[in-house]
PDB file of N, CA and C in Angstrom:
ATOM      1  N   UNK A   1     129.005  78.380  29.529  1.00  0.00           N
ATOM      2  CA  UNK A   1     127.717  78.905  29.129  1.00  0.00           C
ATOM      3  C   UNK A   1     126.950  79.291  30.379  1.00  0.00           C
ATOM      4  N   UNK A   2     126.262  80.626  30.458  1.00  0.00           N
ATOM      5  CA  UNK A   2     125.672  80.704  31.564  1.00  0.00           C
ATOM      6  C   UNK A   2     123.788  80.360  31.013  1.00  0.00           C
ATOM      7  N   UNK A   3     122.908  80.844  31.961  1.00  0.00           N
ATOM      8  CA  UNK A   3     121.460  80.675  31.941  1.00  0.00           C
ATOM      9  C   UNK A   3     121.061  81.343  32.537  1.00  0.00           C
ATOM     10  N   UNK A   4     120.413  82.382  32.114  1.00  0.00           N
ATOM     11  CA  UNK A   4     119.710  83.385  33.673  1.00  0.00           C
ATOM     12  C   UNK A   4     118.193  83.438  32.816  1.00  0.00           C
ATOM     13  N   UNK A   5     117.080  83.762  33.959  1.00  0.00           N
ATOM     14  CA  UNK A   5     116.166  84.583  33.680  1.00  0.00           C
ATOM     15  C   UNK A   5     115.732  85.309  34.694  1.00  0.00           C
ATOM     16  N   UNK A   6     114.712  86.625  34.061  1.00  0.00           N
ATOM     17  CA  UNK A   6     114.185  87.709  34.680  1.00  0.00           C
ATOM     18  C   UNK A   6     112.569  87.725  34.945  1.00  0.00           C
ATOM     19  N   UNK A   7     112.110  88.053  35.979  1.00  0.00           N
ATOM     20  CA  UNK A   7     111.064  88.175  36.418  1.00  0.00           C
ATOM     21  C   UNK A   7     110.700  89.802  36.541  1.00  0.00           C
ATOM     22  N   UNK A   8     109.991  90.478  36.376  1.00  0.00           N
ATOM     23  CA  UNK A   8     109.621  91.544  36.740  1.00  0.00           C
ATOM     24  C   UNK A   8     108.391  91.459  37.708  1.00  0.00           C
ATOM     25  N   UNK A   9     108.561  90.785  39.200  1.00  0.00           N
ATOM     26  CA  UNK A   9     107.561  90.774  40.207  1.00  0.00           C
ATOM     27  C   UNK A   9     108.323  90.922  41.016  1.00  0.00           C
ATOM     28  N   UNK A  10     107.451  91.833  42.467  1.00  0.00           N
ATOM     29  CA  UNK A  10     107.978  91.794  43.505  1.00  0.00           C
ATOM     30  C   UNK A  10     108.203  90.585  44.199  1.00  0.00           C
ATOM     31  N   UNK A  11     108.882  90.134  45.093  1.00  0.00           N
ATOM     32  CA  UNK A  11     109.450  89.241  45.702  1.00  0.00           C
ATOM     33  C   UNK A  11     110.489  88.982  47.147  1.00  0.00           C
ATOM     34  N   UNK A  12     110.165  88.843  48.226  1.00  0.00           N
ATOM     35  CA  UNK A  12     110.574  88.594  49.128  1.00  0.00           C
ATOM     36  C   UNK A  12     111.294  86.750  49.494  1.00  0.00           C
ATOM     37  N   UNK A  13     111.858  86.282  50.833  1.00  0.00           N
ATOM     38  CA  UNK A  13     112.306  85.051  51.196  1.00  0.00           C
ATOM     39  C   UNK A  13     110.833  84.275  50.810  1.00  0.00           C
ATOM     40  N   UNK A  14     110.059  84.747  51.741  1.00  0.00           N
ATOM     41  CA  UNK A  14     108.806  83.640  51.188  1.00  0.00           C
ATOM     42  C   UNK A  14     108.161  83.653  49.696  1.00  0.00           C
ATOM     43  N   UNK A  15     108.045  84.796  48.831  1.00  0.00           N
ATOM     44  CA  UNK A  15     107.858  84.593  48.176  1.00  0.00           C
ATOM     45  C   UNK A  15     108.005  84.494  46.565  1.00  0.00           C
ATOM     46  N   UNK A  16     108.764  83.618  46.779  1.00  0.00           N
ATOM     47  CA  UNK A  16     109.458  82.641  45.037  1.00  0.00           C
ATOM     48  C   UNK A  16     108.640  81.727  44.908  1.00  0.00           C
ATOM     49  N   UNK A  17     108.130  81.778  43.584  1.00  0.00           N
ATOM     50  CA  UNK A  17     107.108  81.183  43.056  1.00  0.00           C
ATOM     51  C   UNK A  17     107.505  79.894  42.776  1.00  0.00           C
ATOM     52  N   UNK A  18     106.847  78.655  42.840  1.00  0.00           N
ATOM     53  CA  UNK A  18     107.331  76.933  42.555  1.00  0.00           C
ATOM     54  C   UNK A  18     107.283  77.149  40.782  1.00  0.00           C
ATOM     55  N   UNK A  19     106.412  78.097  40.218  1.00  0.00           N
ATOM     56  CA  UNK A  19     106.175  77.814  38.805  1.00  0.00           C
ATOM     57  C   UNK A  19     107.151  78.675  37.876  1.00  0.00           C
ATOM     58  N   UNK A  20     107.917  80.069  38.568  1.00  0.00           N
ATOM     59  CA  UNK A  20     109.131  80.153  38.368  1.00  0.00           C
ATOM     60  C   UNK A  20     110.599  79.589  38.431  1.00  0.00           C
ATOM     61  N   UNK A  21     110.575  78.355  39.442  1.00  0.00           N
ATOM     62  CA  UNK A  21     111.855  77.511  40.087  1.00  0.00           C
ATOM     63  C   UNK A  21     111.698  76.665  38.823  1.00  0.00           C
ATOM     64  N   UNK A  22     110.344  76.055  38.577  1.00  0.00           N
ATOM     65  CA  UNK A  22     109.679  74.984  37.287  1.00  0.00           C
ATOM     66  C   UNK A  22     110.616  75.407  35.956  1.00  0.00           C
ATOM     67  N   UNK A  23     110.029  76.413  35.676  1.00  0.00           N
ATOM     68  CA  UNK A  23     110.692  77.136  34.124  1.00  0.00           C
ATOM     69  C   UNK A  23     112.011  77.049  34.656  1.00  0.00           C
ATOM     70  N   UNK A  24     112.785  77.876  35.478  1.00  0.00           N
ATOM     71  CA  UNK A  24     114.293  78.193  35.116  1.00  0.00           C
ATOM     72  C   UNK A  24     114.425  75.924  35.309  1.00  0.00           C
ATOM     73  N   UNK A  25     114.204  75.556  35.911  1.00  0.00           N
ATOM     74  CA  UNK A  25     114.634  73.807  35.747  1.00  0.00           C
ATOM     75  C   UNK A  25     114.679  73.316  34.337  1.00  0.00           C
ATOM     76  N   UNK A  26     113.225  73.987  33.851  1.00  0.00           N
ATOM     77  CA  UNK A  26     113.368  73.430  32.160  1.00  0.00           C
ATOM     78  C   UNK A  26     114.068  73.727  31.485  1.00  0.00           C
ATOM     79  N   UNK A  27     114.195  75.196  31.830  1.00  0.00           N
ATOM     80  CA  UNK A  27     115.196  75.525  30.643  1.00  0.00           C
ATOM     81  C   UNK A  27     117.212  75.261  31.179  1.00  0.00           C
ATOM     82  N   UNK A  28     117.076  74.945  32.475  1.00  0.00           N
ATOM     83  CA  UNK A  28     118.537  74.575  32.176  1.00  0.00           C
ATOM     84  C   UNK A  28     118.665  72.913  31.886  1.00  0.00           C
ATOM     85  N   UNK A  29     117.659  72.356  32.376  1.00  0.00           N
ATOM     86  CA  UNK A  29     117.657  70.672  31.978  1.00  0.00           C
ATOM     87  C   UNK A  29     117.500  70.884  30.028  1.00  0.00           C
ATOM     88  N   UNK A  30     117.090  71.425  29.727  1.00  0.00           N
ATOM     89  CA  UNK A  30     117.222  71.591  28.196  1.00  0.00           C
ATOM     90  C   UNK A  30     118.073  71.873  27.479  1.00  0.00           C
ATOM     91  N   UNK A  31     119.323  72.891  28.074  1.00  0.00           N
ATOM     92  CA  UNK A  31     120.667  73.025  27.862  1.00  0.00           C
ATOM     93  C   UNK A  31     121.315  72.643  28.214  1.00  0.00           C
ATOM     94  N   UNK A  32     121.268  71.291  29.127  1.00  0.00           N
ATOM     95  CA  UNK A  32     121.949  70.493  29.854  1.00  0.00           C
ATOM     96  C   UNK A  32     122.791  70.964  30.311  1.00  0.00           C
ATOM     97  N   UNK A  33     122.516  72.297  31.475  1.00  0.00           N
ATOM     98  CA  UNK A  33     123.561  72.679  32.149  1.00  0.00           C
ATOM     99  C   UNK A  33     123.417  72.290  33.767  1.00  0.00           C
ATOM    100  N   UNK A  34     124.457  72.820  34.870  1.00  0.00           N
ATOM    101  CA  UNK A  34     123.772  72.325  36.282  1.00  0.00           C
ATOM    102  C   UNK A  34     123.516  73.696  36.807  1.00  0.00           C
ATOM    103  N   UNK A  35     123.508  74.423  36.236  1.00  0.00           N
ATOM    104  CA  UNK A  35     122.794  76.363  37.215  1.00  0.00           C
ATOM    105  C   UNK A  35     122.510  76.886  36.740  1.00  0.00           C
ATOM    106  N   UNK A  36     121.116  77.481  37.145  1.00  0.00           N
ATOM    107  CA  UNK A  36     120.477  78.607  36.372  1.00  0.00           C
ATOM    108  C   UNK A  36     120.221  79.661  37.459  1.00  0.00           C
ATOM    109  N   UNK A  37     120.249  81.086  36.672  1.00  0.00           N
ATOM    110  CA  UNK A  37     119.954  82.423  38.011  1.00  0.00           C
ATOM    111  C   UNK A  37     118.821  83.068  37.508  1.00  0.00           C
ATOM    112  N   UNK A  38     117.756  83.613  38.596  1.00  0.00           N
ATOM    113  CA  UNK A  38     116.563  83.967  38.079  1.00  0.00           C
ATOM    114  C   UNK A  38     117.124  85.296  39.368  1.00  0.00           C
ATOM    115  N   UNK A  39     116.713  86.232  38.123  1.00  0.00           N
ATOM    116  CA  UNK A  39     116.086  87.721  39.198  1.00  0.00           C
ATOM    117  C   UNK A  39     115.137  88.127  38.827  1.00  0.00           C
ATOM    118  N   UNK A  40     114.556  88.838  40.087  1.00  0.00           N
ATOM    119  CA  UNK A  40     113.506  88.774  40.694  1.00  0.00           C
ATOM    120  C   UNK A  40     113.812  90.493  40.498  1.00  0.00           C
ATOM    121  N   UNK A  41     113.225  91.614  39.032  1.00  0.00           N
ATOM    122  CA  UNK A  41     113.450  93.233  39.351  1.00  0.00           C
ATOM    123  C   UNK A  41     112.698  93.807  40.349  1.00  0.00           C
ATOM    124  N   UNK A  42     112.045  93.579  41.367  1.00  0.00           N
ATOM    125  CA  UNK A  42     111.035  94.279  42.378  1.00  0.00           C
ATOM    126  C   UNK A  42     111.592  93.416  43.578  1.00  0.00           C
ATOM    127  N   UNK A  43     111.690  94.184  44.443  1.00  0.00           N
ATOM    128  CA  UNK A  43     111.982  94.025  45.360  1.00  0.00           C
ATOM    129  C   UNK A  43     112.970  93.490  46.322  1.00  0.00           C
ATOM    130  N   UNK A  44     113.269  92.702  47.410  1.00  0.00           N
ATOM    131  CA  UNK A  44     114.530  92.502  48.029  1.00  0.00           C
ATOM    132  C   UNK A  44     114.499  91.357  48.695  1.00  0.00           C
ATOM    133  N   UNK A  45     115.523  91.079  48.500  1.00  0.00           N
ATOM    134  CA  UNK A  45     115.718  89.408  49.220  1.00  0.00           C
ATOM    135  C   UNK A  45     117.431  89.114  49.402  1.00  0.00           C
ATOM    136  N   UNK A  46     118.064  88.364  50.279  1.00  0.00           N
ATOM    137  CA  UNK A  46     119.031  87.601  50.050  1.00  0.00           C
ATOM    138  C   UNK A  46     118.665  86.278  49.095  1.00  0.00           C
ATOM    139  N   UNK A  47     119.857  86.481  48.274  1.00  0.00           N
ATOM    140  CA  UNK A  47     120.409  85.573  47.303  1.00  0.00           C
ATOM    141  C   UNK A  47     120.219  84.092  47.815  1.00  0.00           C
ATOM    142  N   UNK A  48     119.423  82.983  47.650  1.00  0.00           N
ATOM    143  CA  UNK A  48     119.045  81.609  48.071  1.00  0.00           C
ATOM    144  C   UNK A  48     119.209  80.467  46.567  1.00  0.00           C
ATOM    145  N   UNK A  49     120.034  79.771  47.296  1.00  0.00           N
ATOM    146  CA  UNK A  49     120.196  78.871  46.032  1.00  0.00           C
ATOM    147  C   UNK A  49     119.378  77.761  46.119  1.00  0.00           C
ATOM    148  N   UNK A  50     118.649  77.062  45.933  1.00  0.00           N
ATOM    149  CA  UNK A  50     117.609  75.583  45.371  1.00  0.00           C
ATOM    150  C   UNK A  50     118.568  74.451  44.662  1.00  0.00           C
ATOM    151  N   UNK A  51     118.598  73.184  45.422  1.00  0.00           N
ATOM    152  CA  UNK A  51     119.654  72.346  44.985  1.00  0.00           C
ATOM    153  C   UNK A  51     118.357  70.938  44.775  1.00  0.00           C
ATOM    154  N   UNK A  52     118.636  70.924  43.486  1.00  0.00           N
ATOM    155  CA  UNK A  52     117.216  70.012  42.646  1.00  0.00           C
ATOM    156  C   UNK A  52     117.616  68.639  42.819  1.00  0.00           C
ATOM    157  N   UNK A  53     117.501  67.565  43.804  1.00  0.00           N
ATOM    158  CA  UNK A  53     117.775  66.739  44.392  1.00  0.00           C
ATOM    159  C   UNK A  53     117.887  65.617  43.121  1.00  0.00           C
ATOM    160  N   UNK A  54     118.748  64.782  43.091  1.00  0.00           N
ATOM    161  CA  UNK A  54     118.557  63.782  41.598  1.00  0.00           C
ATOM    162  C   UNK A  54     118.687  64.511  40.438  1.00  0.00           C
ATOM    163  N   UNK A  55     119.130  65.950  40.083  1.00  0.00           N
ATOM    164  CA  UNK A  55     118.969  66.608  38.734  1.00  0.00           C
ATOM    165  C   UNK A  55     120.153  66.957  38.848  1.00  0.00           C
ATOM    166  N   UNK A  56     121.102  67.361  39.690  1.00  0.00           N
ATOM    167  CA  UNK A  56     122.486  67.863  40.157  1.00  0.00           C
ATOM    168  C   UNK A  56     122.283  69.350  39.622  1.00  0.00           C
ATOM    169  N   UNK A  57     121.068  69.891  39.622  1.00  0.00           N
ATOM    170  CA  UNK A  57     120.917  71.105  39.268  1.00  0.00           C
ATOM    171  C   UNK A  57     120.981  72.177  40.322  1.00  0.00           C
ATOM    172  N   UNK A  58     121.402  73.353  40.452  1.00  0.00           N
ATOM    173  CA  UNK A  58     121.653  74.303  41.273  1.00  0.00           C
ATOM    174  C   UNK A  58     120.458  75.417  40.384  1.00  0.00           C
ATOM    175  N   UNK A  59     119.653  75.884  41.186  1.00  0.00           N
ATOM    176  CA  UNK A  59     118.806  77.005  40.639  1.00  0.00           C
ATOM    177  C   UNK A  59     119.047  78.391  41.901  1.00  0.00           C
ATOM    178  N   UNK A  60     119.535  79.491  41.389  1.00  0.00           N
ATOM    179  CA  UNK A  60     119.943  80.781  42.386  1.00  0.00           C
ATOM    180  C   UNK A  60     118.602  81.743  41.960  1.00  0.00           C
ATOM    181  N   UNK A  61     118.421  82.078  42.940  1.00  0.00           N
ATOM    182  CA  UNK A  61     117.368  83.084  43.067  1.00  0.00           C
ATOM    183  C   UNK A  61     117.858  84.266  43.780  1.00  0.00           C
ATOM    184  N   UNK A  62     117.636  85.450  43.330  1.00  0.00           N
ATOM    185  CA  UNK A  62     118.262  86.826  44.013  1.00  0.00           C
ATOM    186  C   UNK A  62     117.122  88.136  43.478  1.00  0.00           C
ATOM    187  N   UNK A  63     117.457  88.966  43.942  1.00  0.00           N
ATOM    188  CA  UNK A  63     116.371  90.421  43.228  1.00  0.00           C
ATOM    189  C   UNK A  63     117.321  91.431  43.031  1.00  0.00           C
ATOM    190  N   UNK A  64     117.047  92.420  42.641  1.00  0.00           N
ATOM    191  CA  UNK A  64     117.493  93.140  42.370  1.00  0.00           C
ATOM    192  C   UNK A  64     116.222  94.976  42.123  1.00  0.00           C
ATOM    193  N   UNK A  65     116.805  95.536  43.813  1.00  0.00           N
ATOM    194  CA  UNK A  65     115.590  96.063  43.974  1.00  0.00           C
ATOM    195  C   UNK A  65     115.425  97.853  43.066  1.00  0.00           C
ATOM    196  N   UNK A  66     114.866  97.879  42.490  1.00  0.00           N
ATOM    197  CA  UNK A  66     114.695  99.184  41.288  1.00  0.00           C
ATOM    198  C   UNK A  66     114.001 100.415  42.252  1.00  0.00           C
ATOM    199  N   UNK A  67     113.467 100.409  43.560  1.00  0.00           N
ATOM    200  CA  UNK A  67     113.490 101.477  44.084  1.00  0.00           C
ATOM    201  C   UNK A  67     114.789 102.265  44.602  1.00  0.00           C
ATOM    202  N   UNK A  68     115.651 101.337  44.442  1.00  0.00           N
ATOM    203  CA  UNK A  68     116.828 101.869  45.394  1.00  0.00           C
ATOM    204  C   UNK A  68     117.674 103.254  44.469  1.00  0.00           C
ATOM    205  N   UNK A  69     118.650 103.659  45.255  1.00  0.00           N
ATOM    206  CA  UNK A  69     119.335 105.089  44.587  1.00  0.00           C
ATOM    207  C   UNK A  69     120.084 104.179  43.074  1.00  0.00           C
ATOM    208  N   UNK A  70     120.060 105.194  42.598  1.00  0.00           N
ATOM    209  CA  UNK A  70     121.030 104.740  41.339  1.00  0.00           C
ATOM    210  C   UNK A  70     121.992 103.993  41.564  1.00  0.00           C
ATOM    211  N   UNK A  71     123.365 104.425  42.159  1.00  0.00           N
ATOM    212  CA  UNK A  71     124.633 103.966  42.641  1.00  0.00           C
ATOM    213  C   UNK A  71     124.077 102.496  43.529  1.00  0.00           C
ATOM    214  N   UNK A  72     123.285 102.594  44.099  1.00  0.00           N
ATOM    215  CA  UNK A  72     122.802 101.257  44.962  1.00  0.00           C
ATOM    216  C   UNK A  72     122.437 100.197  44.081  1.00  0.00           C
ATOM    217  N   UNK A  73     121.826 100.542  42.679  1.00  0.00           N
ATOM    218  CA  UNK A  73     121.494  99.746  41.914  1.00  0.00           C
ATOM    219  C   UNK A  73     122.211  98.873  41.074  1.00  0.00           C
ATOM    220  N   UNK A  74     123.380  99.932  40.813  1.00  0.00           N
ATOM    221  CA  UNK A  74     124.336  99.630  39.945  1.00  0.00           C
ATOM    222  C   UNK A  74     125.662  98.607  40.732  1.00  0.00           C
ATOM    223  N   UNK A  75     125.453  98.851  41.942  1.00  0.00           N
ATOM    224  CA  UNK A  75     126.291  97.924  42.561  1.00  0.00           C
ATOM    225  C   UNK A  75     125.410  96.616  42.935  1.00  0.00           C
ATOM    226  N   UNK A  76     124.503  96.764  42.875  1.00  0.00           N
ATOM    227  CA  UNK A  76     123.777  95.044  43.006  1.00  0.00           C
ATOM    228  C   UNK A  76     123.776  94.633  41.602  1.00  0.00           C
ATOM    229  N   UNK A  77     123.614  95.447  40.082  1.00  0.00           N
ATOM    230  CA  UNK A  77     124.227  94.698  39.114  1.00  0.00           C
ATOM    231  C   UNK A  77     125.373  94.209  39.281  1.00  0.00           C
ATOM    232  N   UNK A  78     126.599  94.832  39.139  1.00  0.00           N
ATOM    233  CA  UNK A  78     127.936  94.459  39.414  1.00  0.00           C
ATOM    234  C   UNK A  78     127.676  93.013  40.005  1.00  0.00           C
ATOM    235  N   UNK A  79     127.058  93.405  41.383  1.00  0.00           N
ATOM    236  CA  UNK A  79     126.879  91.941  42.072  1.00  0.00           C
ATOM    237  C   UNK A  79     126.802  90.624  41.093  1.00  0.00           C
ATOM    238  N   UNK A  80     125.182  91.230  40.597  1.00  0.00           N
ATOM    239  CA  UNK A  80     124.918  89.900  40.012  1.00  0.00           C
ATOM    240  C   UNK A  80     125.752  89.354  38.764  1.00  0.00           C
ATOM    241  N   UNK A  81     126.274  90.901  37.956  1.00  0.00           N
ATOM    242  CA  UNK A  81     128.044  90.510  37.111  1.00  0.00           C
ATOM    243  C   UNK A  81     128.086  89.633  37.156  1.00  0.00           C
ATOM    244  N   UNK A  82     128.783  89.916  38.735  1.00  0.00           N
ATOM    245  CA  UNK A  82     130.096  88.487  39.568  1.00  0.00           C
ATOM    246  C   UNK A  82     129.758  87.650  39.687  1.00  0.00           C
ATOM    247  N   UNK A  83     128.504  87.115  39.633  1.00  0.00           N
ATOM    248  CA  UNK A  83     127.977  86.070  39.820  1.00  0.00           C
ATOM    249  C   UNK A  83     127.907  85.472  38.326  1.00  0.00           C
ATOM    250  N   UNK A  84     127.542  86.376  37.778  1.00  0.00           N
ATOM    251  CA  UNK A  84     127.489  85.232  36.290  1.00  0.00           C
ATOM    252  C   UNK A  84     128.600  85.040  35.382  1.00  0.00           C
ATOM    253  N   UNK A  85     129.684  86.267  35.589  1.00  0.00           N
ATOM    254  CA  UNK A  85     130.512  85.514  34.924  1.00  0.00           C
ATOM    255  C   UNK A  85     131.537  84.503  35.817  1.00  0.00           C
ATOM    256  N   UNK A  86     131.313  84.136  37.166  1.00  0.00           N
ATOM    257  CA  UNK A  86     131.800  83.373  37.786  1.00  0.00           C
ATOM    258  C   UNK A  86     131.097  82.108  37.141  1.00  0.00           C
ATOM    259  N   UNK A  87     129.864  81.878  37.220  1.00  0.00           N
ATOM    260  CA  UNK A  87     129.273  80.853  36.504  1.00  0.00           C
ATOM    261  C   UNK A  87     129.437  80.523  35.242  1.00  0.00           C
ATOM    262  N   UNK A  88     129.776  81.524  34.797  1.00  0.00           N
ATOM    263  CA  UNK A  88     129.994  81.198  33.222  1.00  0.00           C
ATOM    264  C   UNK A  88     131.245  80.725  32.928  1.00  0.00           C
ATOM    265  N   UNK A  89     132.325  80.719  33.723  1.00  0.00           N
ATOM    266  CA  UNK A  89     133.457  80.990  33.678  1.00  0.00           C
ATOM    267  C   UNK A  89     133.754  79.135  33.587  1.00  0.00           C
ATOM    268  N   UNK A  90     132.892  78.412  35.101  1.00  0.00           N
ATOM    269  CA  UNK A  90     133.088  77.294  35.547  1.00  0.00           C
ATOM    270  C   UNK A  90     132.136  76.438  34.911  1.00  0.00           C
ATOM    271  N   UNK A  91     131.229  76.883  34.394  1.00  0.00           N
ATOM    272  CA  UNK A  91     130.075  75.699  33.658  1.00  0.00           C
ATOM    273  C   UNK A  91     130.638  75.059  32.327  1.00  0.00           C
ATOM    274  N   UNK A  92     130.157  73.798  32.310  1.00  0.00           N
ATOM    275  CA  UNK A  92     130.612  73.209  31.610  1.00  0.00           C
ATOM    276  C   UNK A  92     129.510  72.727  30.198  1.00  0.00           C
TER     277      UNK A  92
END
């Protein structure tokens, strides 16, 4: 089973919100899973994962930036694809 959610705010390294990290925690502690992926549609960042100390939860944060060319876009989906059905693949 995977878990993702979407944000439609811009977003850089510094700024990921604590009250977005909050929600994606609830909602994977509610499905009792250990990873959830939040993108971020505005703007650009490397991919940073949050490891929820005592929860064995993994929370991934990434963007996915909508100014970019088409073909540029479509390969950072792909990206994030690979990423979820890798997760989906291994979650238990």
């Amino acid at each position: 089973m995977f878990l993702g959610d979407a944000k439609y705010k811009h977003v850089d390294e510094e700024g990921v919100k604590n009250a977005d990290l909050y929600q994606l925690l609830a909602y994977a502690t509610a499905a009792n899973l250990d990873y959830g992926l939040l993108v971020y549609a505005k703007g650009g960042m490397t991919p940073i994962i949050h490891t929820v100390r005592n929860a064995g939860v993994e929370l991934e944060v990434t963007s996915l930036d909508l100014s970019k060319k088409p073909q540029e876009i479509l390969d950072d989906v792909g990206r994030i694809a690979n990423v979820i059905s890798g997760k989906a693949l291994v979650s238990t």
